[in-house]
PDB file of N, CA and C in Angstrom:
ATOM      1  N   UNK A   1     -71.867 175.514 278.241  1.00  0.00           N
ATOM      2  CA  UNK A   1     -73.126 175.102 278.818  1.00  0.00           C
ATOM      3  C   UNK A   1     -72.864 174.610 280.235  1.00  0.00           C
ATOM      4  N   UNK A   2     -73.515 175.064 281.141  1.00  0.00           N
ATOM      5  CA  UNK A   2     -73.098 174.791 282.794  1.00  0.00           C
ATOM      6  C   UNK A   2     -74.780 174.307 282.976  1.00  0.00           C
ATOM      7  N   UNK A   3     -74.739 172.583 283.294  1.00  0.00           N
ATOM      8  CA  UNK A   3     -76.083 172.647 284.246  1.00  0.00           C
ATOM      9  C   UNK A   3     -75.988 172.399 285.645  1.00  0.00           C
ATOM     10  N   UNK A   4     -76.814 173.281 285.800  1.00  0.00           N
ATOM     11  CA  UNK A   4     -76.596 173.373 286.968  1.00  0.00           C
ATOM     12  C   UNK A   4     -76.984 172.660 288.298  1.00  0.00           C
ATOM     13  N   UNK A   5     -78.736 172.904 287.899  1.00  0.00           N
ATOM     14  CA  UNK A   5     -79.196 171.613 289.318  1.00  0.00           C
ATOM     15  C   UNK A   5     -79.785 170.994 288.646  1.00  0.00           C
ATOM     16  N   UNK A   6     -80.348 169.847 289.232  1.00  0.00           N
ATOM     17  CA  UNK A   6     -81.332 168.925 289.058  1.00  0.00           C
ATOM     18  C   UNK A   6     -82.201 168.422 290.159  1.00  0.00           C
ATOM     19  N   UNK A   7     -83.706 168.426 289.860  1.00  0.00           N
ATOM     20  CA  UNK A   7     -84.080 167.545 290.937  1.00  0.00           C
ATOM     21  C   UNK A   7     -85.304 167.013 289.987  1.00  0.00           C
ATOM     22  N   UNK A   8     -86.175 165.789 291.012  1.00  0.00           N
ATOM     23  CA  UNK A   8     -87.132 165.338 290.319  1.00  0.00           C
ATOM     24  C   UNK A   8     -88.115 166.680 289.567  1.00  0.00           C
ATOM     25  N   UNK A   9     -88.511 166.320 288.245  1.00  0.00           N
ATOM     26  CA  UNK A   9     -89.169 167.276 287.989  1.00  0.00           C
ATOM     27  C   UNK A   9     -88.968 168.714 287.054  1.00  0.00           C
ATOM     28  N   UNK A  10     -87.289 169.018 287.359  1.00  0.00           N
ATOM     29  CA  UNK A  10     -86.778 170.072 287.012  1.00  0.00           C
ATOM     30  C   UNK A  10     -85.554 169.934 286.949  1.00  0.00           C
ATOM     31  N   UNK A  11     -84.736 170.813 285.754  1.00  0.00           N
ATOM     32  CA  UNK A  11     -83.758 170.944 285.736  1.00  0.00           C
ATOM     33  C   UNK A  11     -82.877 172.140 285.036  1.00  0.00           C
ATOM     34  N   UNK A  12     -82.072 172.606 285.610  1.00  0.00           N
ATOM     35  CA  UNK A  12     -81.425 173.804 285.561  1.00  0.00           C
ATOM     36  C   UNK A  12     -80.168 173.910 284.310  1.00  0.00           C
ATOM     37  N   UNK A  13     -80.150 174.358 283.675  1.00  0.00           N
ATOM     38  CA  UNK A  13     -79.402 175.045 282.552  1.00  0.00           C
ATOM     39  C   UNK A  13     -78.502 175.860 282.059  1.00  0.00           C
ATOM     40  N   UNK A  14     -77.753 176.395 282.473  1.00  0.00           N
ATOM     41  CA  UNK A  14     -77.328 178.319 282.355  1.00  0.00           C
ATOM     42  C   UNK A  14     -78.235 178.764 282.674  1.00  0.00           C
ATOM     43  N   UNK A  15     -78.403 178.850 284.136  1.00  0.00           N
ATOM     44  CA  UNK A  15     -79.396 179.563 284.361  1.00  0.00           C
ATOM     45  C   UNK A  15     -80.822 179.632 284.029  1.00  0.00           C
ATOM     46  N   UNK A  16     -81.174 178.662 283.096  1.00  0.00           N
ATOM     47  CA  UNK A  16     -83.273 178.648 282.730  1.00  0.00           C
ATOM     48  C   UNK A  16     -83.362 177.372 283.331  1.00  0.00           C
ATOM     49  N   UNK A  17     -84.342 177.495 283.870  1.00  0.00           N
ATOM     50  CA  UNK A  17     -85.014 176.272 284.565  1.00  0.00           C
ATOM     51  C   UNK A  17     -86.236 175.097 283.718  1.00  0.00           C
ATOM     52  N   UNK A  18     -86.064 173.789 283.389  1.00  0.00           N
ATOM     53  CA  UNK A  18     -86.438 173.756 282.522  1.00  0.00           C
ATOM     54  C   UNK A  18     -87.540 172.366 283.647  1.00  0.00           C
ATOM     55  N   UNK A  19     -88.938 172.096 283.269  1.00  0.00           N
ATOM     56  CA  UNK A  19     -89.971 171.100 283.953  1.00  0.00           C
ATOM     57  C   UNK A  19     -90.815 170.179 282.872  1.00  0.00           C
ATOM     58  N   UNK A  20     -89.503 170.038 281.899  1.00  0.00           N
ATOM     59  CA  UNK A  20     -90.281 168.640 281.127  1.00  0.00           C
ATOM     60  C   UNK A  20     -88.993 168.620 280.278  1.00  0.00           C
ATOM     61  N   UNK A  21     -89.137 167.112 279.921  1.00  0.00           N
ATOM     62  CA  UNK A  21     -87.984 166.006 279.470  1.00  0.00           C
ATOM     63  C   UNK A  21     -87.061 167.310 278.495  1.00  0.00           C
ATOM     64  N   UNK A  22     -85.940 167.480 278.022  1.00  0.00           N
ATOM     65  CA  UNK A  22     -85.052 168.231 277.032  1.00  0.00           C
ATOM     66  C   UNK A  22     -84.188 167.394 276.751  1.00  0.00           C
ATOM     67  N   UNK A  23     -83.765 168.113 275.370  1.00  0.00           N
ATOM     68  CA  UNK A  23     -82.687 167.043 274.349  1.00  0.00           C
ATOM     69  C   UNK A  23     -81.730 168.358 274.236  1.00  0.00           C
ATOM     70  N   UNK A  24     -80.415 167.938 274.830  1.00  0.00           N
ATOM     71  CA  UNK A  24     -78.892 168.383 274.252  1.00  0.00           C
ATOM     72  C   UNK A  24     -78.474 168.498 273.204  1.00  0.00           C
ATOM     73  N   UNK A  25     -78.790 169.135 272.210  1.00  0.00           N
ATOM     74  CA  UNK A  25     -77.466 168.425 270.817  1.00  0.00           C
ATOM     75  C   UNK A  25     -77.100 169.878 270.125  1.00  0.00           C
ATOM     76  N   UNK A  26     -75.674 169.475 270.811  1.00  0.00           N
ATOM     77  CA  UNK A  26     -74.245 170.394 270.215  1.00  0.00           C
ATOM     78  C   UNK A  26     -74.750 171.579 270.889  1.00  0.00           C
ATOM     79  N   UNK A  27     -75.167 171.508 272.199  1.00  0.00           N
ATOM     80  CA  UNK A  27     -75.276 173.255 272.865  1.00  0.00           C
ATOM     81  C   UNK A  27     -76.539 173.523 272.791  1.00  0.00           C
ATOM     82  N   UNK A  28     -77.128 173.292 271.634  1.00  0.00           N
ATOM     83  CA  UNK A  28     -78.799 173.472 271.715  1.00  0.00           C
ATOM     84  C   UNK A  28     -79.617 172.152 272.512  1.00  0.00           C
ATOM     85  N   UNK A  29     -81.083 173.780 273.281  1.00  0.00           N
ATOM     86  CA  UNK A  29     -81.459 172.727 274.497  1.00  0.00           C
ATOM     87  C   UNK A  29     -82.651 172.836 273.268  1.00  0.00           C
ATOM     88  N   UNK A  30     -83.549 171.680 273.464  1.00  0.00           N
ATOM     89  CA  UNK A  30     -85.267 171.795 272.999  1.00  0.00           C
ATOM     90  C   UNK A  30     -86.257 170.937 273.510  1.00  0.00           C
ATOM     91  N   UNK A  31     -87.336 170.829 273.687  1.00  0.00           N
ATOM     92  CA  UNK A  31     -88.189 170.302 274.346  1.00  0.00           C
ATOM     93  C   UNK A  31     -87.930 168.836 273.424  1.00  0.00           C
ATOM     94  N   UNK A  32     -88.260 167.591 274.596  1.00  0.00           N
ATOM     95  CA  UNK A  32     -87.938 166.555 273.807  1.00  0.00           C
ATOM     96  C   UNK A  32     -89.633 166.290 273.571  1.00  0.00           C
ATOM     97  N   UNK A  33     -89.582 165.874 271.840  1.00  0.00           N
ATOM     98  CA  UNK A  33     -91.452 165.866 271.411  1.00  0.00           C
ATOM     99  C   UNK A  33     -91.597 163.955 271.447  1.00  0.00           C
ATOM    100  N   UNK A  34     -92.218 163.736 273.010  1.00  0.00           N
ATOM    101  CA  UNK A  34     -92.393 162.296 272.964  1.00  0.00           C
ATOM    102  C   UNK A  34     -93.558 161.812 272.268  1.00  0.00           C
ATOM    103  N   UNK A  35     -94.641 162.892 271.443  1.00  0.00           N
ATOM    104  CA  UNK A  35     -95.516 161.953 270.885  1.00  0.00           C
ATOM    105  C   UNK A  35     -95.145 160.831 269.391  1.00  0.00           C
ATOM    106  N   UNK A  36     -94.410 160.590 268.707  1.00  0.00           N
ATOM    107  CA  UNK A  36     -93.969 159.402 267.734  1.00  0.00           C
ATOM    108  C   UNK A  36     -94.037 157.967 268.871  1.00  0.00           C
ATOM    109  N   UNK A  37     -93.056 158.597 270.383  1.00  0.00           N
ATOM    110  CA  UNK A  37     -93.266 157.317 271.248  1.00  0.00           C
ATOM    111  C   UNK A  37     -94.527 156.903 271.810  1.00  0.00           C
ATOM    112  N   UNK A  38     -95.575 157.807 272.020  1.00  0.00           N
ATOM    113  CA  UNK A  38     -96.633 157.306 272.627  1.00  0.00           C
ATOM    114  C   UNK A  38     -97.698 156.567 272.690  1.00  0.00           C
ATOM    115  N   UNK A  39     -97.178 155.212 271.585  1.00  0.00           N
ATOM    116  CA  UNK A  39     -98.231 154.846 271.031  1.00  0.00           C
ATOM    117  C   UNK A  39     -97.055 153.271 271.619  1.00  0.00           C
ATOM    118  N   UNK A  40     -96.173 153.531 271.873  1.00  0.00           N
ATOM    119  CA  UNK A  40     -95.707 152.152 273.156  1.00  0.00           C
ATOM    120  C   UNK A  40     -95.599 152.464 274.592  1.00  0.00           C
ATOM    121  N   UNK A  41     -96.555 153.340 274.929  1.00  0.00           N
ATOM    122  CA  UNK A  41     -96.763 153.859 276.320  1.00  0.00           C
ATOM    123  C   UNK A  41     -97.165 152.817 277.159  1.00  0.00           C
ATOM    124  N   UNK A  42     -98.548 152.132 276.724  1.00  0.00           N
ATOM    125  CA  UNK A  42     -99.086 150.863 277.808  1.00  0.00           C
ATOM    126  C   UNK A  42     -98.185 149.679 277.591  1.00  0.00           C
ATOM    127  N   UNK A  43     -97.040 149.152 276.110  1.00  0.00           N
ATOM    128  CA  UNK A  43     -96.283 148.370 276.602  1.00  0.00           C
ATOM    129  C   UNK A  43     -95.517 148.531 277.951  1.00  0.00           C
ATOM    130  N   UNK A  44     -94.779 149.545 278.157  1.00  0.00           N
ATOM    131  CA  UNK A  44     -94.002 149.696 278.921  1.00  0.00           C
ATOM    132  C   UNK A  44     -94.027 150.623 279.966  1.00  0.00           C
ATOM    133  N   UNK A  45     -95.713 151.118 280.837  1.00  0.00           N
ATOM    134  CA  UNK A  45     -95.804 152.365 281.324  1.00  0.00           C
ATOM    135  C   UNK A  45     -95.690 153.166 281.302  1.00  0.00           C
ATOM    136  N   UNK A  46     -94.965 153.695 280.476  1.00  0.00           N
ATOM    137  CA  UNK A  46     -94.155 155.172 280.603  1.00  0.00           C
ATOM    138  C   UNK A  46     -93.914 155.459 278.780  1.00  0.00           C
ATOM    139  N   UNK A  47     -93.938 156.776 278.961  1.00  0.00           N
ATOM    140  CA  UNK A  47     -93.584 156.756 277.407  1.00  0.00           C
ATOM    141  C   UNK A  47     -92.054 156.525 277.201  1.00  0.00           C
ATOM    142  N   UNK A  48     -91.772 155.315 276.244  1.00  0.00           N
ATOM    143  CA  UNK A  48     -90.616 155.193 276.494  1.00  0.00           C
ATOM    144  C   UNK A  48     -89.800 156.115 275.228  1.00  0.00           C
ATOM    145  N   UNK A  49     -88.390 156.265 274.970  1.00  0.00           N
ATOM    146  CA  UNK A  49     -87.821 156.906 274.235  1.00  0.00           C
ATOM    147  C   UNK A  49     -87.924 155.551 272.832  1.00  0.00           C
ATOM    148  N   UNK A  50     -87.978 155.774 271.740  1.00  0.00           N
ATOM    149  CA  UNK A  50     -88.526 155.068 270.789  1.00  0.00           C
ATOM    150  C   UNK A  50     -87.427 155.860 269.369  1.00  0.00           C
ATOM    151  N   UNK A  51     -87.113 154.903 268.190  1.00  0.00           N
ATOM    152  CA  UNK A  51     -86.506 155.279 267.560  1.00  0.00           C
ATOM    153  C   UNK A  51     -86.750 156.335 266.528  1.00  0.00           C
ATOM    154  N   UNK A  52     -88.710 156.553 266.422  1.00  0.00           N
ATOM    155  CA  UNK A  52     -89.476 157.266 265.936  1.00  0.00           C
ATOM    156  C   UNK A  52     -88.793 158.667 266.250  1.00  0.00           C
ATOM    157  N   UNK A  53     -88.400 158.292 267.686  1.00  0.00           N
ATOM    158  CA  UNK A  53     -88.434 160.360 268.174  1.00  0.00           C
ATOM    159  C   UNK A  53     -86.867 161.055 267.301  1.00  0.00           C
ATOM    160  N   UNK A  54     -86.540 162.324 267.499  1.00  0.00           N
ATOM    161  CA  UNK A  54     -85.853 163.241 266.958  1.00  0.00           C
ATOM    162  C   UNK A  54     -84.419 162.907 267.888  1.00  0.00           C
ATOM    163  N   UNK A  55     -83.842 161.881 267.584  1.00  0.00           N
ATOM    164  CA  UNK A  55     -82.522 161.419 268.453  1.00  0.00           C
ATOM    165  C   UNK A  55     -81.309 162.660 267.546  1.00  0.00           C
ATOM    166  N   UNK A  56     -80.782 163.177 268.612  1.00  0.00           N
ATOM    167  CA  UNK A  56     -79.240 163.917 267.775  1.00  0.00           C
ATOM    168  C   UNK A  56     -77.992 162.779 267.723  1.00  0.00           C
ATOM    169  N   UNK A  57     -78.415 161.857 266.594  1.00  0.00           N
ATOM    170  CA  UNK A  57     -77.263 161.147 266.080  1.00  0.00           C
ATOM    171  C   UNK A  57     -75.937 161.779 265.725  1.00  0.00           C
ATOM    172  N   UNK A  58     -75.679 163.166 265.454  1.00  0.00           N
ATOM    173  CA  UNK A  58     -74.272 163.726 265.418  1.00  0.00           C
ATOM    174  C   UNK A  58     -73.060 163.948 266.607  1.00  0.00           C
ATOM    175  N   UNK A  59     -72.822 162.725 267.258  1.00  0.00           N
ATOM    176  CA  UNK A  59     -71.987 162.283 268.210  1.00  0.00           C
ATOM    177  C   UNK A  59     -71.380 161.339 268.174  1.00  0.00           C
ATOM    178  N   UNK A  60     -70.658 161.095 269.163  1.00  0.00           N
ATOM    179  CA  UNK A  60     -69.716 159.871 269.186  1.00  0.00           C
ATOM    180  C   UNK A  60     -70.130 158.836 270.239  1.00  0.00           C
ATOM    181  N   UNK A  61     -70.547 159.810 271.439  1.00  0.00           N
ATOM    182  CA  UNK A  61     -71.612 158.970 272.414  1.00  0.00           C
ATOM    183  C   UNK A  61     -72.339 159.915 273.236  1.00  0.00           C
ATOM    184  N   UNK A  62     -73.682 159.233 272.896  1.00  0.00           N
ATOM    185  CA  UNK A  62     -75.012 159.554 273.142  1.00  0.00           C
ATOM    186  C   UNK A  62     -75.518 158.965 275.031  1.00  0.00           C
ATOM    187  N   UNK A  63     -75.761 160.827 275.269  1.00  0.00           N
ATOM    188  CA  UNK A  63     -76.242 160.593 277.447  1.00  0.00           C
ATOM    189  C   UNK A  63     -77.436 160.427 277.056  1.00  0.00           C
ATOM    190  N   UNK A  64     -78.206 159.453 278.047  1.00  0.00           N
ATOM    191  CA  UNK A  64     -79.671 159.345 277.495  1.00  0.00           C
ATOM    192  C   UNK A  64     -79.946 159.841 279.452  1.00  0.00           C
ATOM    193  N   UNK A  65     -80.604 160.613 279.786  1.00  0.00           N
ATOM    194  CA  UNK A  65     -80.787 160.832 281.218  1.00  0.00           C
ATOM    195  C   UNK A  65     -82.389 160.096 281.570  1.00  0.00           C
ATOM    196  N   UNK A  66     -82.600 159.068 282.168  1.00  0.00           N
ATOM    197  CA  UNK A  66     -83.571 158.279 282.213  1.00  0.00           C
ATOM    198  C   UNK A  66     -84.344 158.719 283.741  1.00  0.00           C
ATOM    199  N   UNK A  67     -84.260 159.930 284.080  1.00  0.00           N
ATOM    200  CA  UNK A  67     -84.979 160.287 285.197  1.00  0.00           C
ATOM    201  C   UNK A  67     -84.538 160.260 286.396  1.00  0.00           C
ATOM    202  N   UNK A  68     -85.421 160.939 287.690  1.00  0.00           N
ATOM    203  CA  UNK A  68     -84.824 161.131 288.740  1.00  0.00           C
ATOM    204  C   UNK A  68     -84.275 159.225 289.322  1.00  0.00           C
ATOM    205  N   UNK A  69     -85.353 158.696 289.089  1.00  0.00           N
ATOM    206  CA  UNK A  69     -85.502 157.344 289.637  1.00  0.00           C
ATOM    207  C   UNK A  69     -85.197 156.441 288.188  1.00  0.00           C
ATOM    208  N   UNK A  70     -85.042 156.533 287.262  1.00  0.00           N
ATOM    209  CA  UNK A  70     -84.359 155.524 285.861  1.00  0.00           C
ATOM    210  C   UNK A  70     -85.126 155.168 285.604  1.00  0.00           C
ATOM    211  N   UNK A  71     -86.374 155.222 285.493  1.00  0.00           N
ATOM    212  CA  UNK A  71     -87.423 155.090 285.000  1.00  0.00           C
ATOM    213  C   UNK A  71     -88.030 155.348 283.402  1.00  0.00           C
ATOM    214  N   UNK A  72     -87.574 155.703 282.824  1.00  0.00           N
ATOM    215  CA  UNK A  72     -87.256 156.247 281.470  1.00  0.00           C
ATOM    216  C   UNK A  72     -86.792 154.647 280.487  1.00  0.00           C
ATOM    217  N   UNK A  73     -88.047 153.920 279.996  1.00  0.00           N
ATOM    218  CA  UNK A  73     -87.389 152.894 278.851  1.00  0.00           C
ATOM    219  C   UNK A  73     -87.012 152.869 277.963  1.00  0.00           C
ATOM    220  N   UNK A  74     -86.002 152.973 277.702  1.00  0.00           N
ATOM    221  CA  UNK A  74     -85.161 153.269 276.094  1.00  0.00           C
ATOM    222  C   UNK A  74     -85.381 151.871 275.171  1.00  0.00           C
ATOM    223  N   UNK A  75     -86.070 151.930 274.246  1.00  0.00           N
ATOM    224  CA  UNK A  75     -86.746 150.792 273.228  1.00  0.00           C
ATOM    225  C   UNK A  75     -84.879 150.047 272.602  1.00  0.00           C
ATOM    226  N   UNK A  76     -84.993 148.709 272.841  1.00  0.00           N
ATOM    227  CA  UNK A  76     -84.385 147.818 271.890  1.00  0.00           C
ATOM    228  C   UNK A  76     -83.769 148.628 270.396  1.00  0.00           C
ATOM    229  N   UNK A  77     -84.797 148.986 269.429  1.00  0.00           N
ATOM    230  CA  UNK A  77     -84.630 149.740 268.712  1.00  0.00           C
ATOM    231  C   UNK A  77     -83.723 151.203 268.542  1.00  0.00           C
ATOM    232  N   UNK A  78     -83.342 151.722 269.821  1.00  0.00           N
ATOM    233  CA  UNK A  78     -82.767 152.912 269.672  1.00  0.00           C
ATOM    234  C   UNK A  78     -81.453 152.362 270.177  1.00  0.00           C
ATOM    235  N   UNK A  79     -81.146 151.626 270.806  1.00  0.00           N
ATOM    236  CA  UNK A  79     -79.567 150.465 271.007  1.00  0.00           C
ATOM    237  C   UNK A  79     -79.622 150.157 269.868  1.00  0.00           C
ATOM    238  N   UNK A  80     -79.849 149.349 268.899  1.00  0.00           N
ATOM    239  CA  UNK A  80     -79.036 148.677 268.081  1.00  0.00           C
ATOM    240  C   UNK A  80     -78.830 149.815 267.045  1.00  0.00           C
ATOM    241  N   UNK A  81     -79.615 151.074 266.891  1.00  0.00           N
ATOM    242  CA  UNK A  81     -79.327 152.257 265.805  1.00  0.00           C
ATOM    243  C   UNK A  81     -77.957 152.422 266.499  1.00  0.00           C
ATOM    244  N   UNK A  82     -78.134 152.578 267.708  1.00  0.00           N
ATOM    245  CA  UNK A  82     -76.803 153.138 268.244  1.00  0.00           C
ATOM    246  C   UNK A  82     -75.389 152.632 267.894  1.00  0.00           C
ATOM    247  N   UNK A  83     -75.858 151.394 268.213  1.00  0.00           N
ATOM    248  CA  UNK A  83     -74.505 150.399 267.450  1.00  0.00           C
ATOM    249  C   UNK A  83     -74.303 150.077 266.089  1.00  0.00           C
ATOM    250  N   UNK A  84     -75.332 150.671 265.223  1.00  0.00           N
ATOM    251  CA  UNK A  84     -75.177 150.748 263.929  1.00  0.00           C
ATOM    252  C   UNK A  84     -74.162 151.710 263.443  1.00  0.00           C
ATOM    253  N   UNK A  85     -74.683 152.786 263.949  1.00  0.00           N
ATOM    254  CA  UNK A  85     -73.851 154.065 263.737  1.00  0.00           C
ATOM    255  C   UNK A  85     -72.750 154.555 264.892  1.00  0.00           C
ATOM    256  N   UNK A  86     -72.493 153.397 265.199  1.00  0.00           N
ATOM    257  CA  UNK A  86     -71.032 153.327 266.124  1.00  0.00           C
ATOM    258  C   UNK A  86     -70.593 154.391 267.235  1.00  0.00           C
ATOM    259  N   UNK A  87     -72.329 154.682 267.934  1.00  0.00           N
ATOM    260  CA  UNK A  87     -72.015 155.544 268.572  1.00  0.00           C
ATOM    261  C   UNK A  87     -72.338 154.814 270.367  1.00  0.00           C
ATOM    262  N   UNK A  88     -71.299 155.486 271.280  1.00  0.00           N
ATOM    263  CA  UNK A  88     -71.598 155.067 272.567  1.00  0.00           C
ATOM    264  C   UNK A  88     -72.624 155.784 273.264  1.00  0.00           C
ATOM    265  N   UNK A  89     -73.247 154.396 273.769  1.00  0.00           N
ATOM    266  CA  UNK A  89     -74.774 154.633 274.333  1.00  0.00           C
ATOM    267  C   UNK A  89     -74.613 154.355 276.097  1.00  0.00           C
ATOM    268  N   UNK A  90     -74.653 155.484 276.455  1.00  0.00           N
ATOM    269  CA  UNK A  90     -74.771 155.834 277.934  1.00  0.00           C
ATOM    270  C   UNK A  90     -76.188 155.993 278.823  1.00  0.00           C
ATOM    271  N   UNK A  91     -76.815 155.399 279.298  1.00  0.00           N
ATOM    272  CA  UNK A  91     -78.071 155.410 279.558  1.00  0.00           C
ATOM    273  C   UNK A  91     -77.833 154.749 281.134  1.00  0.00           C
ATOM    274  N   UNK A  92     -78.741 156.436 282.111  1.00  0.00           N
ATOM    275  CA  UNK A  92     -78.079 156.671 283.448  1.00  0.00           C
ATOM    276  C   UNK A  92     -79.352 157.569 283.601  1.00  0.00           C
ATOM    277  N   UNK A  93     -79.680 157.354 285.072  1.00  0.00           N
ATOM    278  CA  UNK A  93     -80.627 158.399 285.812  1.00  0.00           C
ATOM    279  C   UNK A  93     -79.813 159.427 285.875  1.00  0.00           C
ATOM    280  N   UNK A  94     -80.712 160.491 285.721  1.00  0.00           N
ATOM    281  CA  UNK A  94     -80.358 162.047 284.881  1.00  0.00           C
ATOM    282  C   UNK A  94     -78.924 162.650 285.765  1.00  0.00           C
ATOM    283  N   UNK A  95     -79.481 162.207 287.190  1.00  0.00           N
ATOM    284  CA  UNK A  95     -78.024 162.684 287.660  1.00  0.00           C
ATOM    285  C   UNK A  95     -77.263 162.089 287.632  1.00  0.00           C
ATOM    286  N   UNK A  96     -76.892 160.893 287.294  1.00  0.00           N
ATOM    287  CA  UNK A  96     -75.642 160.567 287.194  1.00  0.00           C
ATOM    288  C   UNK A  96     -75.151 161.018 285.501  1.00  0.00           C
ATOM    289  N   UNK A  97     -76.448 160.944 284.456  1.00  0.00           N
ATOM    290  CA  UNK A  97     -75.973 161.235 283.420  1.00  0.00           C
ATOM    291  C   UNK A  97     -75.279 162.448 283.478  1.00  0.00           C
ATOM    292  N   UNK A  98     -75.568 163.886 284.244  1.00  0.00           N
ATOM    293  CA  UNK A  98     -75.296 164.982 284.087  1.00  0.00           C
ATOM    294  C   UNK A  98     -74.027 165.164 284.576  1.00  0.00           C
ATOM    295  N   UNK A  99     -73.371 163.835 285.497  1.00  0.00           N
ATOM    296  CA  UNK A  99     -72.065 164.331 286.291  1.00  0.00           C
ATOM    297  C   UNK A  99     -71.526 163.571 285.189  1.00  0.00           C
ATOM    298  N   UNK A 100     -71.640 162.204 284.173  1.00  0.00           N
ATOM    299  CA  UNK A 100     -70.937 162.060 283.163  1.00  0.00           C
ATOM    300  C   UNK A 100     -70.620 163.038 282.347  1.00  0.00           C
ATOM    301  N   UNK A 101     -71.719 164.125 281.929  1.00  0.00           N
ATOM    302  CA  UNK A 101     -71.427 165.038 280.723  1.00  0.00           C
ATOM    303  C   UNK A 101     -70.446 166.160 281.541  1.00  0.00           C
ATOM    304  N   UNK A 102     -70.873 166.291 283.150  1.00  0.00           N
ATOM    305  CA  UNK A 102     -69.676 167.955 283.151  1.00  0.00           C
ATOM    306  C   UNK A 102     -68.172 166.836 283.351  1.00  0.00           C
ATOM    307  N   UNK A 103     -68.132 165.530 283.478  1.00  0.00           N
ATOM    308  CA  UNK A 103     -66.824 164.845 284.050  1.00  0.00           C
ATOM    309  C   UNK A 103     -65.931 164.690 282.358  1.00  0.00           C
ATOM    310  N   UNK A 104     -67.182 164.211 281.096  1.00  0.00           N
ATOM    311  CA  UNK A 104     -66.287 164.594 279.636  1.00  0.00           C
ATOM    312  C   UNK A 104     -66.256 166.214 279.381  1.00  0.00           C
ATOM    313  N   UNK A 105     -66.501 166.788 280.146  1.00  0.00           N
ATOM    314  CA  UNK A 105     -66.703 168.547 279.628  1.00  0.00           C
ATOM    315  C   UNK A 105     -65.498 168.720 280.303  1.00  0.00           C
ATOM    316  N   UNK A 106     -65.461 168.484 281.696  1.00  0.00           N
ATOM    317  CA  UNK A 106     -64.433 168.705 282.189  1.00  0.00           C
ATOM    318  C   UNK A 106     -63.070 168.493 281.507  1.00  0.00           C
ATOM    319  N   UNK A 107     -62.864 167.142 281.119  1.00  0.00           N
ATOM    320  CA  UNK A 107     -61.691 166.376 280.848  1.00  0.00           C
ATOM    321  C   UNK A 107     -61.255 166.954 279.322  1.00  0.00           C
ATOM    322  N   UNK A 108     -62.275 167.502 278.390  1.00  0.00           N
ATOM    323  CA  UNK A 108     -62.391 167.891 277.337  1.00  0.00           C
ATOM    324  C   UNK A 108     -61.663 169.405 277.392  1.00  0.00           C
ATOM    325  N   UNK A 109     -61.923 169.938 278.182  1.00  0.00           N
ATOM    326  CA  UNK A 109     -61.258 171.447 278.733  1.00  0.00           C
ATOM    327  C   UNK A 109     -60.006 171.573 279.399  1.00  0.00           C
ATOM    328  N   UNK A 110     -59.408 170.460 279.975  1.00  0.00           N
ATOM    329  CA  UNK A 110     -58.166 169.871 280.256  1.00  0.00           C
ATOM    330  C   UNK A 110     -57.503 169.827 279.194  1.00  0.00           C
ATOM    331  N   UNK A 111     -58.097 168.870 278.364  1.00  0.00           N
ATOM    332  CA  UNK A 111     -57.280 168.293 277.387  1.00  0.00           C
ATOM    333  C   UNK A 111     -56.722 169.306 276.100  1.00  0.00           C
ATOM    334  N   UNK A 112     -58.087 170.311 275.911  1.00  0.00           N
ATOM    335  CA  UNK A 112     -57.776 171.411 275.484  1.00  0.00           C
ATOM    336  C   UNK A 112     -56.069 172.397 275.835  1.00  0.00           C
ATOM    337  N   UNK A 113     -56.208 172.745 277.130  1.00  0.00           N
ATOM    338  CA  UNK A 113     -55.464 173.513 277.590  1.00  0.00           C
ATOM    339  C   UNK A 113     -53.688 173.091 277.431  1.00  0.00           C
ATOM    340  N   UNK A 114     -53.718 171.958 277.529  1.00  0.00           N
ATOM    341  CA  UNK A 114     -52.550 171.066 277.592  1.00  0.00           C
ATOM    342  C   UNK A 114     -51.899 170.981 276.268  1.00  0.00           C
ATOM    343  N   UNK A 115     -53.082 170.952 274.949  1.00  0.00           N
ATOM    344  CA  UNK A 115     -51.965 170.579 273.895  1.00  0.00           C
ATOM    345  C   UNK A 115     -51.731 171.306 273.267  1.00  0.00           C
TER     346      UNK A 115
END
């Protein structure tokens, strides 16, 4: 999986260009379905990510990409699942999340080659 660009608004994939929020898990891209969250929208302006929604808990640590500007509120509730199930919770405006995921992709393909 190579992404490629990002800017506000949009973001690039292998090549498909994608213009609303997407969820990663294990290679598969899919539209992320924020309505379970939208009913804590006027708490917090924005629809925030909520423990209701379709999280891919099958990891070890979880990129949450919170937008061009970090704007993206990740609910109380989806941290402490996280630390329930002992997984690391990374939560970063999208571009920095995306240079975390090619910097473990990277290091992961290193590490490969070597042993």
């Amino acid at each position: 999986m190579h992404l490629d660009k990002f800017s506000f608004g949009t973001i690039r994939i292998d090549g498909s260009t994608y213009t609303e929020d997407v969820v990663i898990d294990r290679g598969e891209i899919r539209k992320r379905k924020k309505a379970p969250s939208r009913k804590f929208r006027d708490e917090f302006g924005h629809t925030p990510l909520s423990i209701e929604e379709k999280i891919p808990w099958k990891c070890k640590r979880l990129v949450i990409g919170t937008g061009a500007y970090g704007n993206l509120p990740v609910m109380e509730e989806v941290k402490r699942e996280a630390k329930r199930r002992d997984v690391e919770l990374l939560i970063l405006p999208t571009d920095k999340a995306l240079r975390a995921i090619e910097k473990e992709r990277k290091a992961n393909a290193i590490l490969h080659v070597t042993c």
